[in-house]
C-alpha atoms as a PDB file:
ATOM      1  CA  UNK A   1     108.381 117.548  98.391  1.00  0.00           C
ATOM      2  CA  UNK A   2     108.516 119.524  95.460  1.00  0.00           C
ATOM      3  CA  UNK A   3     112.228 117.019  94.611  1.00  0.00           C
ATOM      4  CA  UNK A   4     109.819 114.504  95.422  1.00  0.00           C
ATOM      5  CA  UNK A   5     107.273 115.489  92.814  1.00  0.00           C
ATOM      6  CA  UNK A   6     110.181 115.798  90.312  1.00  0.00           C
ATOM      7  CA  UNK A   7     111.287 111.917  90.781  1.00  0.00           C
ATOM      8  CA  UNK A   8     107.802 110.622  90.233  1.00  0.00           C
ATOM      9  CA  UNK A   9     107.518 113.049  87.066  1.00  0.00           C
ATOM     10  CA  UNK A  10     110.988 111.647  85.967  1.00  0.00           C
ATOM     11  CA  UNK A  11     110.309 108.352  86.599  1.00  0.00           C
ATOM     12  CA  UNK A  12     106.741 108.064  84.908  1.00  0.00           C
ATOM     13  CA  UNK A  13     107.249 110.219  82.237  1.00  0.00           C
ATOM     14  CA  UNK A  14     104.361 112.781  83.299  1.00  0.00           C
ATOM     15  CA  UNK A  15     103.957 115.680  84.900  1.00  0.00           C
ATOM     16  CA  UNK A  16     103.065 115.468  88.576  1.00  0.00           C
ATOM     17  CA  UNK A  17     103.182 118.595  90.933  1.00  0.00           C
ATOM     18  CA  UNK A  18     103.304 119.122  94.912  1.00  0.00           C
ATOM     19  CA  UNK A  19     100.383 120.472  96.082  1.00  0.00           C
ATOM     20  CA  UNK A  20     100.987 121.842  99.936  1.00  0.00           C
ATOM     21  CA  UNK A  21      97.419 121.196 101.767  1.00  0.00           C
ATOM     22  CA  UNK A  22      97.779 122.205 105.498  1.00  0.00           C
ATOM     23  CA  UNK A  23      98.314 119.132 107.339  1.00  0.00           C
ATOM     24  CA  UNK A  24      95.211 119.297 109.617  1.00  0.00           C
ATOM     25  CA  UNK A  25      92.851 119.839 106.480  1.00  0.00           C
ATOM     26  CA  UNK A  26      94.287 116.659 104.969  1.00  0.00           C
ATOM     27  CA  UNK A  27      93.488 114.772 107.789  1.00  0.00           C
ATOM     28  CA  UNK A  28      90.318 115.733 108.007  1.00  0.00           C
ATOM     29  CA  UNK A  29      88.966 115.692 104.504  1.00  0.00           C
ATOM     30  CA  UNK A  30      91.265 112.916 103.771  1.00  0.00           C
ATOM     31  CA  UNK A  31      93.126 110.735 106.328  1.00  0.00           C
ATOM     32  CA  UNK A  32      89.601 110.539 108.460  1.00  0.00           C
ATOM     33  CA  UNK A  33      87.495 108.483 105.784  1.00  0.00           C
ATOM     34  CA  UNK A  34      90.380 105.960 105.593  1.00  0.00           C
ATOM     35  CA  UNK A  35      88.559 103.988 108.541  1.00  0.00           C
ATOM     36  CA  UNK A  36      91.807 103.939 110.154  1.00  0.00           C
ATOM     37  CA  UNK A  37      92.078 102.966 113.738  1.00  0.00           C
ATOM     38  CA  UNK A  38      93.280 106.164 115.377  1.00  0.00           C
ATOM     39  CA  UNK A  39      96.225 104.983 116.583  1.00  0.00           C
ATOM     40  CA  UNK A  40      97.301 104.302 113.311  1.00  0.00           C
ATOM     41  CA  UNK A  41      95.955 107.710 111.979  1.00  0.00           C
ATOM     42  CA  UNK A  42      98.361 109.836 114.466  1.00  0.00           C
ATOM     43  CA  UNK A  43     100.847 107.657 113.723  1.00  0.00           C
ATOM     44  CA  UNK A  44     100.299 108.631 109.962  1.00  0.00           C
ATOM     45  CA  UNK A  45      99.757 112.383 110.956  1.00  0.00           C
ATOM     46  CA  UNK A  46     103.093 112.284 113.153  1.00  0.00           C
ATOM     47  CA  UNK A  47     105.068 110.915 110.258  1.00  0.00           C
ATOM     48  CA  UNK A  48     103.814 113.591 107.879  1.00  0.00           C
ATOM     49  CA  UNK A  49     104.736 116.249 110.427  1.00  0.00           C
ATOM     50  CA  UNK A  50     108.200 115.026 110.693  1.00  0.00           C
ATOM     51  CA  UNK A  51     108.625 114.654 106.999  1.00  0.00           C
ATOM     52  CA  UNK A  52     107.371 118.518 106.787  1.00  0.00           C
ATOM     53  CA  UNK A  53     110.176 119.241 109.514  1.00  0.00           C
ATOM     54  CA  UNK A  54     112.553 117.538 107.367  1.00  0.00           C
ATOM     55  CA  UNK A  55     113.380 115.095 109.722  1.00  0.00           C
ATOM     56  CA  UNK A  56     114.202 112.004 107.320  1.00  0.00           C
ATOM     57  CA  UNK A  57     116.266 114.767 105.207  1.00  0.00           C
ATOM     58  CA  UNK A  58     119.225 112.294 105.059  1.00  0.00           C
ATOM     59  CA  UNK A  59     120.367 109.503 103.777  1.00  0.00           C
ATOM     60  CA  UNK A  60     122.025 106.305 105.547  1.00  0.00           C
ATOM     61  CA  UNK A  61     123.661 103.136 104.318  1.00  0.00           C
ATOM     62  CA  UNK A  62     121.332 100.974 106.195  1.00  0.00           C
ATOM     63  CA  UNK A  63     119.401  99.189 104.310  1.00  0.00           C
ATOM     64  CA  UNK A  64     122.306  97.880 102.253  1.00  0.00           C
ATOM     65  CA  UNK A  65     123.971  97.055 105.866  1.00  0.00           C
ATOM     66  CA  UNK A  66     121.025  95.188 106.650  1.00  0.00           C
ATOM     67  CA  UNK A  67     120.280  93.335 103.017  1.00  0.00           C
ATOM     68  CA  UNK A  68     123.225  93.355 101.532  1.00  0.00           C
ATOM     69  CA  UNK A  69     121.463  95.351  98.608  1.00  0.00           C
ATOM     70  CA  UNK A  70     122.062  99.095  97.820  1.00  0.00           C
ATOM     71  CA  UNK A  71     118.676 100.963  98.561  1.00  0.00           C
ATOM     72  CA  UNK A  72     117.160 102.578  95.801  1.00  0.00           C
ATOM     73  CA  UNK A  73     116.339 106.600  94.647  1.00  0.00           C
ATOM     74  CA  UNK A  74     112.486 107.360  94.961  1.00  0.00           C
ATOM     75  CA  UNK A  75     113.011 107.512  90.799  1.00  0.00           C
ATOM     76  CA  UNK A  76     114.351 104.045  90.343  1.00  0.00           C
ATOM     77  CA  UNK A  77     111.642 102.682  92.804  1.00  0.00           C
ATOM     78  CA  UNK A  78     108.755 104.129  91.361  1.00  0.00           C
ATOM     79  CA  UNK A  79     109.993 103.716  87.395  1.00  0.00           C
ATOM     80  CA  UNK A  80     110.740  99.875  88.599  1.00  0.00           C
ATOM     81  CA  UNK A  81     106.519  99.712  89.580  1.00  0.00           C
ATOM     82  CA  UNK A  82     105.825 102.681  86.659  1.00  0.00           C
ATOM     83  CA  UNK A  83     102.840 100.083  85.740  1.00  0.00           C
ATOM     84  CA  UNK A  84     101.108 100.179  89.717  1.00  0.00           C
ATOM     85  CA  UNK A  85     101.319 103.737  89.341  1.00  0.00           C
ATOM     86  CA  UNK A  86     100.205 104.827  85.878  1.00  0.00           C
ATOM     87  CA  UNK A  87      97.270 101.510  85.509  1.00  0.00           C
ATOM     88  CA  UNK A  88      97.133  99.582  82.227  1.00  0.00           C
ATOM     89  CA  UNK A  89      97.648 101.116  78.716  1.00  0.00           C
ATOM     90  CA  UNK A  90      94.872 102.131  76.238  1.00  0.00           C
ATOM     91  CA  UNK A  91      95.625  98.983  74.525  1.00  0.00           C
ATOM     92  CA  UNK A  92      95.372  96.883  77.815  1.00  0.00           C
ATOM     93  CA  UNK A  93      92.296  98.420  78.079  1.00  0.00           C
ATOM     94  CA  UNK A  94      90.614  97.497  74.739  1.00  0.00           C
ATOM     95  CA  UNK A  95      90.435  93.914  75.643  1.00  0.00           C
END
């Protein structure tokens, strides 16, 4: 997660760091007061868990099989939406 961190920094121009908060903590102090039935919130949990497992460590040529479009770096997605992340500008926010 700490690559992870590094693509968003990258990508936004920022700094951003990984913090590693023990999964069940997260959940509760987190994930819980999403309002989230619970089946989605294990689903959520399980996810995370695999992801810590490095389980999705790996990289497939699916989605361009299925869209006929190469799929993108976690960098190129995130500088593509750099404006969802980061909010408006000081001079967006002046009005």
């Amino acid at each position: 997660m700490t690559e992870m961190a590094g693509a968003y920094a990258r990508a936004l121009g920022r700094p951003v760091v990984y913090a590693d908060v023990p999964l069940e903590r997260w959940r509760e102090e987190v994930l819980s007061r999403a309002g989230l039935p619970a089946h989605v919130e294990e689903h959520i949990v399980t996810m995370c868990r695999l992801h810590r497992e490095n389980r999705y460590d790996r990289a497939t040529g699916d989605i361009e099989r299925v869209t006929g479009v190469p799929a993108q770096t976690v960098e190129e997605f995130v500088a593509a939406r750099r404006d969802q992340y980061l909010g408006p500008g000081p001079a967006d926010r002046l009005g």
